[in-house]
Protein backbone atom coordinates (compact mmCIF):
# COMPACT_ATOMS: atom_id res chain seq x y z
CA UNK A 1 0.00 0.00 0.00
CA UNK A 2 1.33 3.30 -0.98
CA UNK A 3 2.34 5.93 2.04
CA UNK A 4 0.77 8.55 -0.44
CA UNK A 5 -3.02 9.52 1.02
CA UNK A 6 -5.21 9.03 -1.38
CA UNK A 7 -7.38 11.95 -0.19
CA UNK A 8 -8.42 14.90 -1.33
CA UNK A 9 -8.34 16.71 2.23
CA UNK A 10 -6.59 14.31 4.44
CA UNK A 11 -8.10 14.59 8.18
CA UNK A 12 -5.55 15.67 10.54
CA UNK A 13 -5.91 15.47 14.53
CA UNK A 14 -7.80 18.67 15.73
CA UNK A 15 -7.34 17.50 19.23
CA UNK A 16 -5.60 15.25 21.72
CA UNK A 17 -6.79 14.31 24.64
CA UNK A 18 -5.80 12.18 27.61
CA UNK A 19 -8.68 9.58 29.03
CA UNK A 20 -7.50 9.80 32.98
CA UNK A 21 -8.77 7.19 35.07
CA UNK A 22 -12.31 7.62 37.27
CA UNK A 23 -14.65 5.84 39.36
CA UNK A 24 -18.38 4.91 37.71
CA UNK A 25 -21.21 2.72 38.60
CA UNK A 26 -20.05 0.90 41.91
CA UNK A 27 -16.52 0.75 42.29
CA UNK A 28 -16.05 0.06 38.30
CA UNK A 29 -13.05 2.06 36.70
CA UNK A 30 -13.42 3.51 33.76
CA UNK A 31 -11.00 5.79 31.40
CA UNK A 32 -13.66 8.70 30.03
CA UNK A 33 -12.53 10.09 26.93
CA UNK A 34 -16.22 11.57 25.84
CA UNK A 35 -17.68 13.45 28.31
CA UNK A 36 -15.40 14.61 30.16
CA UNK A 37 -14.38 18.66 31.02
CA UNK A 38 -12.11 18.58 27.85
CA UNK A 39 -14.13 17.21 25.52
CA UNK A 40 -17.90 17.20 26.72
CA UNK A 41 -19.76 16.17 23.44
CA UNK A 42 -18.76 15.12 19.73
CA UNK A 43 -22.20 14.95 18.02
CA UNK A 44 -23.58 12.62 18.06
CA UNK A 45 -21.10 11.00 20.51
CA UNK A 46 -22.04 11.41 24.48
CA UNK A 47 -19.54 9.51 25.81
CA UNK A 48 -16.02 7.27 25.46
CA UNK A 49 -15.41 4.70 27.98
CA UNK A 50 -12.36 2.35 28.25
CA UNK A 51 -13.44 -0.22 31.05
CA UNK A 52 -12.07 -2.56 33.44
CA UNK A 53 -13.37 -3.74 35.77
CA UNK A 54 -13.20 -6.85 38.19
CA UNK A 55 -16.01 -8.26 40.43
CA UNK A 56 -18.07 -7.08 42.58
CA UNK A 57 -17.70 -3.72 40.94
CA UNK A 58 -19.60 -2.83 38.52
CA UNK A 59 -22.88 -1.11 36.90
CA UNK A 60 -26.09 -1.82 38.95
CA UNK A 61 -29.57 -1.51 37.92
CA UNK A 62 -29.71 2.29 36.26
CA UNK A 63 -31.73 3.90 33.61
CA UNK A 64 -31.65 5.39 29.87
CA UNK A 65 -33.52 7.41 27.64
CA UNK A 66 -32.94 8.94 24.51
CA UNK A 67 -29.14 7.44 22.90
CA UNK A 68 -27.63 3.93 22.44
CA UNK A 69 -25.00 1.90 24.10
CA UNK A 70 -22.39 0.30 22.41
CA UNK A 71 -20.54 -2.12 24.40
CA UNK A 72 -17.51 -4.27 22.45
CA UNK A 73 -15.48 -6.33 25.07
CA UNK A 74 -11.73 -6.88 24.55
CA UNK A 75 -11.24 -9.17 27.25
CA UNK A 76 -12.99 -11.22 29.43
CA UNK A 77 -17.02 -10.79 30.13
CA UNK A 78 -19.76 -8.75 31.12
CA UNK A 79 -23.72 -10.34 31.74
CA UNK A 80 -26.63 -7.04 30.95
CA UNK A 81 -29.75 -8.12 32.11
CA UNK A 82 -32.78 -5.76 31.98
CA UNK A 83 -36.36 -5.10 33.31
CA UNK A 84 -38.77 -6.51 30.63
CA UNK A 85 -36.60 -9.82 30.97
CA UNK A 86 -34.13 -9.31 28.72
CA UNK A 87 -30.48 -11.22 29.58
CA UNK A 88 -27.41 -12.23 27.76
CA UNK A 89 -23.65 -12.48 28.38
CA UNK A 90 -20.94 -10.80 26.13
CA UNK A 91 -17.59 -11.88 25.42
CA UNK A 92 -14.26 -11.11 24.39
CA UNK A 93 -14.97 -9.66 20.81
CA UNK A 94 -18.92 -9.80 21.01
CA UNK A 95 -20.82 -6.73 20.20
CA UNK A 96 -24.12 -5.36 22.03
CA UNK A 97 -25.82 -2.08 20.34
CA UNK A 98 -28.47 -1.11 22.49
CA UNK A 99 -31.22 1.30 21.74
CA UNK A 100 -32.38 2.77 24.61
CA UNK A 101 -35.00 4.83 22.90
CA UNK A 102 -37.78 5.54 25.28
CA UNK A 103 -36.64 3.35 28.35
CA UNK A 104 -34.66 0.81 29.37
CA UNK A 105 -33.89 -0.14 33.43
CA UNK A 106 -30.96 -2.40 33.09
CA UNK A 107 -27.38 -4.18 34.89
CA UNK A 108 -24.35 -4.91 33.32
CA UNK A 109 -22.26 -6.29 35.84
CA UNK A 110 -18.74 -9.04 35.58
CA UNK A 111 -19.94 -12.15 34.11
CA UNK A 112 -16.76 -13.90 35.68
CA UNK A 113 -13.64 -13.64 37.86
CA UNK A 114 -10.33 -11.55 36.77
CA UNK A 115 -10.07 -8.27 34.90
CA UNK A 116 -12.96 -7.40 32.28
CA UNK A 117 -11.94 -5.28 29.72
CA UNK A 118 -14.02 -2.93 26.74
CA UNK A 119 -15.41 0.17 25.07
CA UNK A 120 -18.45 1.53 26.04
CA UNK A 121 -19.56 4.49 23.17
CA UNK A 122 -23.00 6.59 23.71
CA UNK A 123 -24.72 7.65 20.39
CA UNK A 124 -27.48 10.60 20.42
CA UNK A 125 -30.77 9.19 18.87
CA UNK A 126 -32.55 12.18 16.97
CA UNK A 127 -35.60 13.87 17.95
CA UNK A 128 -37.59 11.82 15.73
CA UNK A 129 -35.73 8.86 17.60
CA UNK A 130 -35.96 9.30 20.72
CA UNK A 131 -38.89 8.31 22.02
CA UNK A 132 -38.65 4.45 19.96
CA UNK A 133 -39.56 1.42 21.64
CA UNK A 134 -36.11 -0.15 23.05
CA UNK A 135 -34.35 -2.65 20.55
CA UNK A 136 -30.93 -4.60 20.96
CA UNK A 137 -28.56 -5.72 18.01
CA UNK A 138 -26.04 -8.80 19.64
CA UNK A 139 -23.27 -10.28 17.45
CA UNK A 140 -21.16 -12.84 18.95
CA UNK A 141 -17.51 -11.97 18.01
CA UNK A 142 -17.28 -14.91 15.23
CA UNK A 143 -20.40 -12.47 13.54
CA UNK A 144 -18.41 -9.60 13.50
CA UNK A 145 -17.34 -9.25 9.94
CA UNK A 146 -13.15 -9.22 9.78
CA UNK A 147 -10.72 -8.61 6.66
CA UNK A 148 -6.68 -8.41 6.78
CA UNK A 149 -4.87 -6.81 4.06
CA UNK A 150 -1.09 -5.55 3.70
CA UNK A 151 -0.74 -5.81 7.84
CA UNK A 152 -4.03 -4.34 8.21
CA UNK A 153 -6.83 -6.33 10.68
CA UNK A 154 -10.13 -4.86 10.64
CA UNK A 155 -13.21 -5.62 12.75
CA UNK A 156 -16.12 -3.81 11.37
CA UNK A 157 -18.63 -3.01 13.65
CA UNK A 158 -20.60 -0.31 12.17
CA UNK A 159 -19.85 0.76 8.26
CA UNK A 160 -17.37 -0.57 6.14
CA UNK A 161 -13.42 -0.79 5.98
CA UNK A 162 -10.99 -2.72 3.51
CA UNK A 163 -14.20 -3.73 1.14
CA UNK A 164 -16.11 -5.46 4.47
CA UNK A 165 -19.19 -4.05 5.17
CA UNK A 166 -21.27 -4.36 8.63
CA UNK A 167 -24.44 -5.40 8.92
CA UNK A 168 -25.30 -3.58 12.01
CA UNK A 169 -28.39 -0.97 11.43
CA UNK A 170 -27.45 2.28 12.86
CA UNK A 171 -30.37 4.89 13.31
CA UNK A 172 -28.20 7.58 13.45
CA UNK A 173 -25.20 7.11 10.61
CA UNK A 174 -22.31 6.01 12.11
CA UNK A 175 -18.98 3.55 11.24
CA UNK A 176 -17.10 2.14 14.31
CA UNK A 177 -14.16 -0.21 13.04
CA UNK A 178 -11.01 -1.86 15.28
CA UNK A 179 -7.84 -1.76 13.45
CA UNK A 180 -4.68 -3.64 14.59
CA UNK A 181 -1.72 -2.83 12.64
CA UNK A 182 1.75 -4.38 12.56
CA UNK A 183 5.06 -2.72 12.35
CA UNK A 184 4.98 -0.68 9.22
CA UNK A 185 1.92 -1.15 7.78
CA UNK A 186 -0.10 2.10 6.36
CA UNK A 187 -4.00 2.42 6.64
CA UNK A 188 -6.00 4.54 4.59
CA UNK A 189 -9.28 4.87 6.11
CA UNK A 190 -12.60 6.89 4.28
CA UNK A 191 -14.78 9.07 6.45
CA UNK A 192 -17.88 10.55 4.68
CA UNK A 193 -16.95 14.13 4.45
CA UNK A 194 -19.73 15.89 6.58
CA UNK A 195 -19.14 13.45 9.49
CA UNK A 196 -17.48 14.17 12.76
CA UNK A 197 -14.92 11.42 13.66
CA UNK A 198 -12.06 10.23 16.34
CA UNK A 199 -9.42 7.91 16.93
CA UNK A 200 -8.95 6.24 19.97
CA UNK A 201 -5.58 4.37 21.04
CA UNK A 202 -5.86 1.00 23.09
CA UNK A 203 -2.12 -0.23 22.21
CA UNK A 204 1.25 0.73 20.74
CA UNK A 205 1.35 3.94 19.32
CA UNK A 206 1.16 5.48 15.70
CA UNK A 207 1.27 8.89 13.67
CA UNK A 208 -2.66 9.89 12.65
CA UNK A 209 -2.79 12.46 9.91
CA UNK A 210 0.70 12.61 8.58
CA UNK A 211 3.64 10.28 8.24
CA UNK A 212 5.95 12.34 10.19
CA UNK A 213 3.35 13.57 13.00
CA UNK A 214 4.14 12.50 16.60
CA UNK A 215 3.33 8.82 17.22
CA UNK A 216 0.32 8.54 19.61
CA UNK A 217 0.16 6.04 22.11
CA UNK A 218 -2.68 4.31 24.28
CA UNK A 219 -5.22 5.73 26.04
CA UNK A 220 -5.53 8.83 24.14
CA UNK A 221 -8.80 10.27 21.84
CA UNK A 222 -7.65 12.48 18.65
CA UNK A 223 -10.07 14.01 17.76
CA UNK A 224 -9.80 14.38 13.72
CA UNK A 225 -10.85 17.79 11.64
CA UNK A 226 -12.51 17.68 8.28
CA UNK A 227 -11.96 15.84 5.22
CA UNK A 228 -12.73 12.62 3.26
CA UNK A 229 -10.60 10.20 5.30
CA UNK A 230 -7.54 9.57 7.42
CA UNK A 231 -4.37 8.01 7.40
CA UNK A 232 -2.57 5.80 9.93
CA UNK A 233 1.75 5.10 9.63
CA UNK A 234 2.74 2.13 12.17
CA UNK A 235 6.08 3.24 12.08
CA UNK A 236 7.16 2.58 15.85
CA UNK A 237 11.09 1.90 16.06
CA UNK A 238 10.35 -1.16 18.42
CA UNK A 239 8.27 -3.04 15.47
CA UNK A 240 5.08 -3.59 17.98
CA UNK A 241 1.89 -3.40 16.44
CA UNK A 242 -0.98 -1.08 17.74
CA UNK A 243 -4.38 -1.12 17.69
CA UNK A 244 -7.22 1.51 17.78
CA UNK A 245 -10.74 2.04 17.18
CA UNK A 246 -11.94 4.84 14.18
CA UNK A 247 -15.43 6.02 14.89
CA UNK A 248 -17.24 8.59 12.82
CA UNK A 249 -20.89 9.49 13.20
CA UNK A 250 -23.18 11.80 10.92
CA UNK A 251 -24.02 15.10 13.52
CA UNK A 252 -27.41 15.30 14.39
CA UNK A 253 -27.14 19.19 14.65
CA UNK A 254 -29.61 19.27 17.68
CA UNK A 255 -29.69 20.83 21.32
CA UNK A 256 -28.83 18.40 23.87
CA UNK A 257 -30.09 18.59 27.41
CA UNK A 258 -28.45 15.80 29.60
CA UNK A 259 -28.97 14.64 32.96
CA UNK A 260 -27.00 11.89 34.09
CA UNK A 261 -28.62 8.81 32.06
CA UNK A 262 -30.86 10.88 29.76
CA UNK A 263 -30.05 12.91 26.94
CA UNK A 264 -33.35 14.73 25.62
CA UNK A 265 -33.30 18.03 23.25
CA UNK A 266 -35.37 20.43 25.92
CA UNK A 267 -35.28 21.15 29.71
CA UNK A 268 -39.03 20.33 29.77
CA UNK A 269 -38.69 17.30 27.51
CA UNK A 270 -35.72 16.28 30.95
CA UNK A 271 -37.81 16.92 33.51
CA UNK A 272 -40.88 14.83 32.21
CA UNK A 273 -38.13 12.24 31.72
CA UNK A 274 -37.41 12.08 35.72
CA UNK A 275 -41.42 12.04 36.23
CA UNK A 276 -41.96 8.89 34.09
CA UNK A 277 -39.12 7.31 36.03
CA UNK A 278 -40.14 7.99 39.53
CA UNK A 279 -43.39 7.46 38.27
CA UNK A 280 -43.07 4.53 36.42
CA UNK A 281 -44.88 5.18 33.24
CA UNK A 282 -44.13 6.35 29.40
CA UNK A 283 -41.82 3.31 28.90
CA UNK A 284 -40.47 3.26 32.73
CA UNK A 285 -43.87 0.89 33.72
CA UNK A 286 -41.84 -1.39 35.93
CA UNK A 287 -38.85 0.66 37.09
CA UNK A 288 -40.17 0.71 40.48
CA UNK A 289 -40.62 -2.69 41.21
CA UNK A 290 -37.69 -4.25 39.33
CA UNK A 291 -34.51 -5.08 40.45
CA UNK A 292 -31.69 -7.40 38.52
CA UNK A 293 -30.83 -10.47 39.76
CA UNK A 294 -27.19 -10.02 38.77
CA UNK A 295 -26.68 -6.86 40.61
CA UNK A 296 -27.70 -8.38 43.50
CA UNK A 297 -25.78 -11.94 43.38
């Protein structure tokens, strides 16, 4: 493959930024890329989390209206279980994309002992979206359509890379694909032009953008500006590979209100969300008298 971009306006990194370790659910660590102070919101992104977590911590019963969850493990396990009887385990390289739409009360909690490790991305529904009934796409990692080319591994979750498409539905456009690269290889990814899009760095390091740009290492979102794609140089002096996620969504180009778990376009549209939770109606019917059996095992 030729370390000339092919592109017509290359996308180079905007923005770098550092996901620092926290504390979420109970006693889970996460590394927030998304949503936090430095980077709040990427429409239609919410939020970035890099996982791992060991039992008991974890992510009790809680609530969400108004996005999607994606949750791709890298290692180990995670059960979800939710409160119209919904239940499932997923492993290393499974996907789950939840649609939250209207309402969803649900766990997620270690499905085993030992470290569990993943990516956790929140997608803004549109208005027109938001209020749909609750849905869940779940591909076990051997469904998860892969392709290798010129020291190039893709895993395409959402869109299409190296010819491979995905046949995950996505209500609001987006392409989510895990690249590993070894030592040398180049990667010459396409991003639809009017999309938003970021890299984020789980191992290694490599130069985003330009051949001779600063390698990048883990743990780190870049944040890329516009143009028609964006390419990758492995050219680390040790020879390790490295391995990222690209994720590019179509903006949505509405207000978003968030509080906590739900992400509506108004104030009003917020605050009627809390009363059908406390309440238990509009899609919340049972989130009073429902509690997971995994969260409390």
């Amino acid at each position: 493959m030729s370390d000339m971009t092919p592109f017509v306006t290359p996308r180079v990194v905007a923005k770098k930024v550092l996901a620092r370790e926290q504390y979420e659910g109970d006693g889970a660590i996460v590394r927030r890329s998304i949503g936090r102070p430095e980077l709040k919101f990427l429409d239609p992104f919410l939020l970035l989390d890099e996982f791992s977590v060991s039992a008991p911590a974890g992510f009790p019963d809680h609530p969400h209206r108004g996005f999607e969850t994606v949750t791709y493990m890298l290692k180990g396990a995670f059960t979800h279980e939710d409160f119209v009887g919904h239940k499932g385990t997923i492993k290393a390289g499974d996907l789950q994309w939840m649609t939250a739409g209207r309402g969803i009360v649900h766990s997620e909690m270690p499905a085993g002992p030992g470290l569990q490790h993943g990516l956790q991305l929140w997608v803004n529904l549109s208005s027109k979206d938001k209020m749909t009934e609750p849905k869940y796409q779940e591909l076990q990692g051997k469904d998860v359509p892969k392709v290798e080319k010129d020291g190039v591994k893709a895993t395409v979750i959402a869109g299409e890379a190296l010819g491979i498409e995905s046949r995950v539905y996505t209500r609001t456009p987006t392409m989510y694909l895990d690249f590993k690269m070894e030592a040398h290889a180049v990667l010459h990814q396409p991003i639809p032009e009017s999309w938003n899009a970021f890299v984020y760095v789980l191992e290694g390091e490599a130069s985003f953008g330009a051949p001779n740009s600063p390698p990048v290492s883990g743990h780190h979102i870049l944040v890329l500006g516009s143009g028609d794609g964006v390419s990758v140089w492995n050219n680390n002096v040790d020879n390790k590979p490295c391995r990222f996620v690209v994720i590019g969504g179509q903006p949505l180009n509405e207000p978003v209100v968030q509080h906590g778990p739900f992400v509506m376009n108004t104030r009003q549209e917020i605050v009627q969300t809390i009363q059908d939770y406390h309440l238990g109606r509009n899609g919340f019917e049972r989130a009073n008298v429902w509690h997971s059996q995994i969260a409390q095992t």
